[in-house]
Protein backbone atom coordinates (compact mmCIF):
# COMPACT_ATOMS: atom_id res chain seq x y z
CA UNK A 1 -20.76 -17.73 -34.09
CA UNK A 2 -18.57 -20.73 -32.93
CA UNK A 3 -21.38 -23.53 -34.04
CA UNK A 4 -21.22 -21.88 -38.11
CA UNK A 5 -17.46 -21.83 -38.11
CA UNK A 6 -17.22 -25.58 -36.77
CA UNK A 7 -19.86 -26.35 -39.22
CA UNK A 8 -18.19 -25.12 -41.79
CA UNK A 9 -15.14 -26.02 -40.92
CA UNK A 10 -16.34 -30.18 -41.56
CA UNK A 11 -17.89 -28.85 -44.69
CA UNK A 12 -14.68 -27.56 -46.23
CA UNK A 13 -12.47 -30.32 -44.46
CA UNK A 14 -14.55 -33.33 -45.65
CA UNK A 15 -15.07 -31.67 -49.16
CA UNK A 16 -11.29 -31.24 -49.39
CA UNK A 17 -10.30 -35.28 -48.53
CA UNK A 18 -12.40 -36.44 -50.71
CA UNK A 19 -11.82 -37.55 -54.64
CA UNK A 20 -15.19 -37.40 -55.46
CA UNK A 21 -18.15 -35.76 -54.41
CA UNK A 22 -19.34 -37.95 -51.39
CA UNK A 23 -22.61 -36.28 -52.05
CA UNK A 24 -25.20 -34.35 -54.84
CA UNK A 25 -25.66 -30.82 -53.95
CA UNK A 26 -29.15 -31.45 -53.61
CA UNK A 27 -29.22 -35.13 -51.39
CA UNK A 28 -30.55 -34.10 -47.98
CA UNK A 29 -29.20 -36.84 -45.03
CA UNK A 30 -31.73 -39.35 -44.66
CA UNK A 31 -30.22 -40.90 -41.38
CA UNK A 32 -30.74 -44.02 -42.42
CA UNK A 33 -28.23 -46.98 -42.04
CA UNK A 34 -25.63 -47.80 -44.18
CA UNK A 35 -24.33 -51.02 -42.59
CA UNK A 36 -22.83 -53.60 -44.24
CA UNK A 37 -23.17 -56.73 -42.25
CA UNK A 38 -26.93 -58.49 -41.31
CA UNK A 39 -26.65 -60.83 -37.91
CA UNK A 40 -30.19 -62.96 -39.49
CA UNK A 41 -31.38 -63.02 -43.07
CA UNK A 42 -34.28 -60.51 -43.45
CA UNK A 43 -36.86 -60.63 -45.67
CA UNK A 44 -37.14 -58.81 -48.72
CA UNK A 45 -39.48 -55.26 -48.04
CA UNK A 46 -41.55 -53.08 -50.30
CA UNK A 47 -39.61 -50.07 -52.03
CA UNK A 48 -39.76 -47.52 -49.41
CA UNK A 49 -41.82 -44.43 -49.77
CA UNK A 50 -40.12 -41.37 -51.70
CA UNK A 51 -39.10 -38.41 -50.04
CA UNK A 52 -42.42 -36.52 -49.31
CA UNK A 53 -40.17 -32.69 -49.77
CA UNK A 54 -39.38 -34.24 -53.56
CA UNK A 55 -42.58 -35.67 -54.34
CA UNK A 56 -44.13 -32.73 -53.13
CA UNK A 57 -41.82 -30.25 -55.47
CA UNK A 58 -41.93 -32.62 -58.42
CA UNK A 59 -45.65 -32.85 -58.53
CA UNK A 60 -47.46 -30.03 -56.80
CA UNK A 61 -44.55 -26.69 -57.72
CA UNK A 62 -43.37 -25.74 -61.32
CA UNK A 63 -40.11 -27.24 -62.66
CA UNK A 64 -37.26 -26.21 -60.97
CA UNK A 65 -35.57 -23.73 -62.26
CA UNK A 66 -31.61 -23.47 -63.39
CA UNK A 67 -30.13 -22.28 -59.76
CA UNK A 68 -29.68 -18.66 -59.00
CA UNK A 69 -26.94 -17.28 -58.96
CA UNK A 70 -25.89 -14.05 -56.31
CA UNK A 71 -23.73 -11.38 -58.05
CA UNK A 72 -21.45 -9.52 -55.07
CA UNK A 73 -22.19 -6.00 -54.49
CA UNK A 74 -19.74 -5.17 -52.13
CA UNK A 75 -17.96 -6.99 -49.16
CA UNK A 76 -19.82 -5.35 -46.05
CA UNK A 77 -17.40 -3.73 -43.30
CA UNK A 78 -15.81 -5.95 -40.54
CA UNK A 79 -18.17 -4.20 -37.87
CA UNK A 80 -21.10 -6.09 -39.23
CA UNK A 81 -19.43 -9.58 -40.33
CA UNK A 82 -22.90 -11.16 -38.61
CA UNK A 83 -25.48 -9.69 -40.78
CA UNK A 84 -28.59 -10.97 -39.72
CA UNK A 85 -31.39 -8.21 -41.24
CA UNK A 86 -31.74 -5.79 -43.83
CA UNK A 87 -34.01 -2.88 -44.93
CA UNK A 88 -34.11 0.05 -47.45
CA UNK A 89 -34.53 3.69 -46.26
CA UNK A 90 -33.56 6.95 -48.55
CA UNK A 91 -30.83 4.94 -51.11
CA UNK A 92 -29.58 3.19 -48.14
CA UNK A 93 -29.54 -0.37 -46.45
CA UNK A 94 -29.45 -0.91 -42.62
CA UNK A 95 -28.43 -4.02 -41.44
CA UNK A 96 -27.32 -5.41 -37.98
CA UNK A 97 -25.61 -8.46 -35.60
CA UNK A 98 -26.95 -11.23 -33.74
CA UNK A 99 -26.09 -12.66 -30.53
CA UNK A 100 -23.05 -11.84 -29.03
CA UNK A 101 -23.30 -8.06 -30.33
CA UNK A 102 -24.10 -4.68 -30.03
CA UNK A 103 -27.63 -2.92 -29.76
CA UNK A 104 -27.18 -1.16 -32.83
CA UNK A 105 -28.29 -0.57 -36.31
CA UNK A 106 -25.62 0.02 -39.58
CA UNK A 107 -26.34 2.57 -41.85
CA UNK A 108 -24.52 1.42 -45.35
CA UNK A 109 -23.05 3.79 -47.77
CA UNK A 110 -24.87 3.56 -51.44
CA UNK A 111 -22.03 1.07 -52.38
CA UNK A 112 -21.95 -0.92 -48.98
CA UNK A 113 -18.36 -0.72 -47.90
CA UNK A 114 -19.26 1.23 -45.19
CA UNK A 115 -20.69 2.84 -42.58
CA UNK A 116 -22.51 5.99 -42.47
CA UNK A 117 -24.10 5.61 -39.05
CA UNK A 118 -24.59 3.57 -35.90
CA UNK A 119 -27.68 4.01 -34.28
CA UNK A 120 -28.77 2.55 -30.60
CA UNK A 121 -32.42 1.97 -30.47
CA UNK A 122 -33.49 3.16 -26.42
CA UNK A 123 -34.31 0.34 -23.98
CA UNK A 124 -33.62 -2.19 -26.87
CA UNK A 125 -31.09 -5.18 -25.70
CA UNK A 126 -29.88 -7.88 -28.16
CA UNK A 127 -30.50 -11.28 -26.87
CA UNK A 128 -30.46 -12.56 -30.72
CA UNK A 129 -31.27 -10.00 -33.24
CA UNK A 130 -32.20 -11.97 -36.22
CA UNK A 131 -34.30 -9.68 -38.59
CA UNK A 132 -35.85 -7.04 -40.09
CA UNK A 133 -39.10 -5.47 -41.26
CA UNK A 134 -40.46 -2.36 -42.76
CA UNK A 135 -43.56 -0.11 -43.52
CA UNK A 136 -43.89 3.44 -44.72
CA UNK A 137 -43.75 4.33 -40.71
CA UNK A 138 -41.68 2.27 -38.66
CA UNK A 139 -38.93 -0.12 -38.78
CA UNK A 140 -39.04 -3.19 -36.67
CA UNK A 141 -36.19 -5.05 -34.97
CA UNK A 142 -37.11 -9.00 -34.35
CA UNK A 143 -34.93 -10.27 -31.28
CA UNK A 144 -36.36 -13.65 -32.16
CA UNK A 145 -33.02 -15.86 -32.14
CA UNK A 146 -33.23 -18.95 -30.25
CA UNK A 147 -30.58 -21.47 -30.54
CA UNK A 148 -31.25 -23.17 -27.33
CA UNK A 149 -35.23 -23.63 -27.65
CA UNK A 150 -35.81 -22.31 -24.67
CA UNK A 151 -37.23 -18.74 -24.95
CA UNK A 152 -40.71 -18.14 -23.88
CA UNK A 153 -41.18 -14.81 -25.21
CA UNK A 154 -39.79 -12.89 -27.92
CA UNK A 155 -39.58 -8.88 -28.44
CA UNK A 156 -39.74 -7.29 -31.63
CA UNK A 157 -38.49 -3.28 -31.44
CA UNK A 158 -40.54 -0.57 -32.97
CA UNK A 159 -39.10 2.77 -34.19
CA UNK A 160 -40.06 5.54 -36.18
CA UNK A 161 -38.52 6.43 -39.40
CA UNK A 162 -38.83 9.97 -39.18
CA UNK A 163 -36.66 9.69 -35.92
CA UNK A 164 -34.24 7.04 -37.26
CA UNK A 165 -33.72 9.25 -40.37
CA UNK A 166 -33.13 12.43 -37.94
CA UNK A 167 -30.82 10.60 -35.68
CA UNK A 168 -26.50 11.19 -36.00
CA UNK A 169 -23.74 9.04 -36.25
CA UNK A 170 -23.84 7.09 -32.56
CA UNK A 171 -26.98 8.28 -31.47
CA UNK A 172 -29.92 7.28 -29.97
CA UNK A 173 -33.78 6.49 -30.71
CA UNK A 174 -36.76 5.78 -29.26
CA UNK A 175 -37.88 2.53 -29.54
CA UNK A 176 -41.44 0.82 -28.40
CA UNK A 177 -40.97 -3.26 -27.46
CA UNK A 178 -43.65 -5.32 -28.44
CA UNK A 179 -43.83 -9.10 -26.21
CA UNK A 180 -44.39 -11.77 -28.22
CA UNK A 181 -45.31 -15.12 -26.86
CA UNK A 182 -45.51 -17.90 -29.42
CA UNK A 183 -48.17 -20.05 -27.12
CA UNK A 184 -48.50 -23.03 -29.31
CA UNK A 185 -45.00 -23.79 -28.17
CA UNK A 186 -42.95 -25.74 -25.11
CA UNK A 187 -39.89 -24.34 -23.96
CA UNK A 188 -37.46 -26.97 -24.18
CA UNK A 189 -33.03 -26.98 -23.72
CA UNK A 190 -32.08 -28.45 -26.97
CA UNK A 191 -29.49 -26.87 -28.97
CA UNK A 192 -30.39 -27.14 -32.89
CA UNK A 193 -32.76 -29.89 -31.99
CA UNK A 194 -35.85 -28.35 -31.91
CA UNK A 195 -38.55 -26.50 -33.61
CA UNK A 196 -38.97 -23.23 -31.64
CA UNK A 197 -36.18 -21.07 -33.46
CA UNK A 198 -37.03 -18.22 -35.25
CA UNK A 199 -35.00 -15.37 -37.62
CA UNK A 200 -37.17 -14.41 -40.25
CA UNK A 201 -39.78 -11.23 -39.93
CA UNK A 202 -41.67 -9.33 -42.76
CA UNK A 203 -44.32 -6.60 -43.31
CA UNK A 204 -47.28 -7.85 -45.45
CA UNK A 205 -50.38 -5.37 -45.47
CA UNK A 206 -50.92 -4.46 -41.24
CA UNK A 207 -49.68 -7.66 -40.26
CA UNK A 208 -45.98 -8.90 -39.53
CA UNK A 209 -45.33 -12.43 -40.51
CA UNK A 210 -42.94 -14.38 -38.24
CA UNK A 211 -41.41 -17.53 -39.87
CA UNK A 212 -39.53 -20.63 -37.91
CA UNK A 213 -36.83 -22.38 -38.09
CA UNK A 214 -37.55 -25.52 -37.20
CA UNK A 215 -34.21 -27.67 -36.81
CA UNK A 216 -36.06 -31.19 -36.19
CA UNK A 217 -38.14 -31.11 -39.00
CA UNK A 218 -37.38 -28.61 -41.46
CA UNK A 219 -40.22 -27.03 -41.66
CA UNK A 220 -41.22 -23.81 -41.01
CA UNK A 221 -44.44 -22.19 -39.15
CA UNK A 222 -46.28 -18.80 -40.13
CA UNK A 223 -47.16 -16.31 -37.14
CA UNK A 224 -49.27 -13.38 -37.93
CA UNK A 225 -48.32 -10.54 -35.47
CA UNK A 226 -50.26 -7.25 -34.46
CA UNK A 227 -47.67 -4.48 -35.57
CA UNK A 228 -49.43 -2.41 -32.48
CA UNK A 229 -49.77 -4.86 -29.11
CA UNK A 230 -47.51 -4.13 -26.50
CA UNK A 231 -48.10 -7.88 -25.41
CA UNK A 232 -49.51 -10.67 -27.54
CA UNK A 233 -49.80 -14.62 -27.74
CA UNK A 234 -50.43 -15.93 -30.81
CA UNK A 235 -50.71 -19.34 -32.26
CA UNK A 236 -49.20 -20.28 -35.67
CA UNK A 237 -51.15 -20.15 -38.63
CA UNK A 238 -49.78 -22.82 -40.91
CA UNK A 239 -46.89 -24.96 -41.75
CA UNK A 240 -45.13 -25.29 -44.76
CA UNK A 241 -42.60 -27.41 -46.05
CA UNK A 242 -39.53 -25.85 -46.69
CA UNK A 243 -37.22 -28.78 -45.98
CA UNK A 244 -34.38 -26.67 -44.67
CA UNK A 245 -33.50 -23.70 -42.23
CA UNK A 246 -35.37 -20.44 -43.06
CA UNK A 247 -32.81 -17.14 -42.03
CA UNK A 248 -34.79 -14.49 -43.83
CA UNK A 249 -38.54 -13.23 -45.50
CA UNK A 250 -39.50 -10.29 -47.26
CA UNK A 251 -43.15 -9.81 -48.90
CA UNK A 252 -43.10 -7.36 -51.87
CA UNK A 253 -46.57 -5.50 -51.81
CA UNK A 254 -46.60 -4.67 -55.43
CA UNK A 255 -46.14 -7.91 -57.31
CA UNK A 256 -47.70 -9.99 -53.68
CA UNK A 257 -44.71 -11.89 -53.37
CA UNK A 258 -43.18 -13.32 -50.70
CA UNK A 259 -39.80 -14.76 -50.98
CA UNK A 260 -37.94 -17.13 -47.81
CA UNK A 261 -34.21 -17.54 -47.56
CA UNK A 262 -32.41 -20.51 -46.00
CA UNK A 263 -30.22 -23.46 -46.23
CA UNK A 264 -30.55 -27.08 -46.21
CA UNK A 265 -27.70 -29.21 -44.26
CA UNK A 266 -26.69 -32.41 -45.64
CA UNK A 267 -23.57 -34.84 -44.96
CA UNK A 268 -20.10 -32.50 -45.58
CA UNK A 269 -23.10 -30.49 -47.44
CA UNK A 270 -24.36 -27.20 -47.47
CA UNK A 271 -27.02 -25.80 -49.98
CA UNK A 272 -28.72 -22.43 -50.08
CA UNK A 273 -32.13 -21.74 -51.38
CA UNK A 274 -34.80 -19.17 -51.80
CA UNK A 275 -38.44 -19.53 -52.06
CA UNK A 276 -40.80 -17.80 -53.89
CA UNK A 277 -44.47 -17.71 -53.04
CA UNK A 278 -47.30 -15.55 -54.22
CA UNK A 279 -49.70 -14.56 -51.62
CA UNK A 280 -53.65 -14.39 -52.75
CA UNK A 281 -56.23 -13.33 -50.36
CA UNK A 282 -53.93 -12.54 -47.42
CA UNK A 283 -52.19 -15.75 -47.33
CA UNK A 284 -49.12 -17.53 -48.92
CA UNK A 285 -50.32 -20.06 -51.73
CA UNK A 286 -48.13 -22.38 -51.47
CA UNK A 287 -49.47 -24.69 -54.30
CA UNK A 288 -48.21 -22.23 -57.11
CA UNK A 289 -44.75 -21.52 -55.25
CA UNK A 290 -41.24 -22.53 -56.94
CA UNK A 291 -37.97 -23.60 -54.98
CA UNK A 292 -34.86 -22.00 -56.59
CA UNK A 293 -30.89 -22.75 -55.10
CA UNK A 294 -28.66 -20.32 -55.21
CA UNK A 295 -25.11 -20.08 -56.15
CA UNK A 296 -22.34 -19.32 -54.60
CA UNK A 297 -22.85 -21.33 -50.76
CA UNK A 298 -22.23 -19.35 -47.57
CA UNK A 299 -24.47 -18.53 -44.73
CA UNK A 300 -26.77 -16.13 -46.25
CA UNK A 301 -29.17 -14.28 -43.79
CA UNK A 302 -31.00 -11.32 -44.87
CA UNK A 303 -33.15 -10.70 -48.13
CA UNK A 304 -34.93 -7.67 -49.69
CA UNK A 305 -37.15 -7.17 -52.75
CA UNK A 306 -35.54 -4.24 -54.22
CA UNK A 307 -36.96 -2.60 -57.49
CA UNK A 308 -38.31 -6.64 -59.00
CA UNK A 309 -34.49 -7.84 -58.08
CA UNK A 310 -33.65 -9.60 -54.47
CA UNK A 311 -30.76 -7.98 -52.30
CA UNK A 312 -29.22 -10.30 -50.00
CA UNK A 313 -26.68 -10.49 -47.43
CA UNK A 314 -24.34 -13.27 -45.95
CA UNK A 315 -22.26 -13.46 -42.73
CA UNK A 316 -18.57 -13.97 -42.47
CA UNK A 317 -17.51 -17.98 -42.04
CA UNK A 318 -15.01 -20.59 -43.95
CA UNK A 319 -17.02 -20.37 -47.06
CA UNK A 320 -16.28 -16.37 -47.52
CA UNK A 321 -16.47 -12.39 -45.56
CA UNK A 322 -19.67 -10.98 -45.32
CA UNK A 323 -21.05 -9.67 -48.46
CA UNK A 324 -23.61 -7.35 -50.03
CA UNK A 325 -25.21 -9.38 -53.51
CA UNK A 326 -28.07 -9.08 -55.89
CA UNK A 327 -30.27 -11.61 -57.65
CA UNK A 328 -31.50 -10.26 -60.78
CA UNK A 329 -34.91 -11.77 -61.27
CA UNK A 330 -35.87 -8.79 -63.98
């Protein structure tokens, strides 16, 4: 998309003119001012208050870890260079685009170099495919993208595995939309300055769990969805803070584990990270969850617990071609 490559491109360009590192990989823009001239003296003020995001990870999350480090898989075909969503079916990943793309799903090959199939799910349209989300029974497609700010509802596509599996190369399925209105929400024309984004979905027990990506204030909101309702408004449940842009979720039933993937935006800086929070009694519990970075940067979308490891994917931009990679956690 034309905002990540310009992005990207003053990453690289700044990085490049400079001697020294004009910033730590971890220091988040604080947007206060650096000049060097005061018209009137001013008096002397109290030390300001510390950041609350690294107060609140020194104190209240374990010691951060060493940072993680992605080992490539395979570089993913040019026909899905915008990788947005991921899921596991029969030794296989699918994956898709986002805006600007196709209504269709990508079968992988076991190594992920290419394609198997292309699948069109019936009266589906991508607005801004973003994510996706699994159960025994259905996958689900979460056209949830919102750049702008100003979507009032979102759909989320419903299709059956057994009919996905059955389906050829460029063929159709059936597919069931479910309307989602986020009601606690104001439409508003703001590009990345705003909190009403949205591209991370996940299965946890009979619930779907929509996360935000909340450009103003780094934070991110928890919907819980009904996997069934054709139509549904919903408030959000909680609020964490994640400092930085969340692109991805995926809740692993048998260690109740949820893990977020994003990246935090800095002056000529860009840092990835992955959280990992265990959920107890239905809900994240996020006073015993860790922050990790990972290594190397790029725009990395999609995650999936796979066998105790993570399987990610990143889309093509300055910082590298879309790629297939694994972080070993076991």
């Amino acid at each position: 998309m034309s905002w990540r490559l310009i992005l990207f491109a003053v990453v690289l360009l700044g990085l490049m003119a400079c001697t020294e590192p004009a910033i730590k990989p971890d220091t988040i823009d604080s947007g206060e001012s650096d000049d060097a001239f005061v018209s009137e003296p001013v008096e002397a003020s109290a030390e300001p208050d510390p950041d609350p995001f690294e107060a609140v990870v020194s104190q209240a999350y374990p010691e951060l870890p060493d940072r993680l480090t992605i080992e490539a898989l395979a570089g993913l075909p040019d026909a899905v260079n915008e990788t947005s969503g991921l899921a596991y079916r029969n030794g296989h990943f699918w994956t898709h685009n986002d805006s600007g793309n196709d209504a269709m799903l990508f079968e992988l090959s076991v190594s992920g170099k290419q394609i198997n199939r292309r699948v069109h799910p019936l009266e589906s349209a991508n607005h801004d495919w973003e994510a996706l989300a699994q159960d025994n029974d259905h996958l689900y497609i979460a056209d949830c993208g919102n750049n702008l700010g100003d979507r009032i509802w979102i759909q989320i596509y419903k299709l059956a595995w057994d009919e996905l599996d059955a389906a050829r190369d460029r063929g159709v399925v059936a597919s069931q939309r479910l309307n989602v209105r986020l009601a606690d929400t104001q439409p508003e024309r703001n590009v990345h300055a705003h909190n009403n984004d949205c591209e991370a979905l996940t299965v946890v027990e009979d619930e779907l769990w929509l996360f935000t990506k909340n450009w103003q204030n780094n934070n991110t909101r928890l919907y819980r969805l009904n996997k069934n309702a054709e139509a549904q408004q919903v408030i959000s449940h909680a609020e964490y803070p994640v400092r930085g842009l969340v692109t991805g979720a995926d809740y692993n039933p048998q260690t109740q584990q949820l893990a977020l993937i994003g990246y935090r935006l800095g002056f000529l800086n860009l840092s990835a990270f992955i959280w990992l929070i265990p959920v107890a009694d239905g809900l994240p519990d996020w006073t015993q969850a860790s922050y990790h970075q990972i290594h190397p940067m790029g725009q990395w979308e999609a995650i999936f617990w796979h066998e105790g490891n993570l399987i990610v994917t990143r889309e093509t931009s300055l910082l590298g071609r879309a790629q297939l990679g694994i972080i070993r956690l076991n």
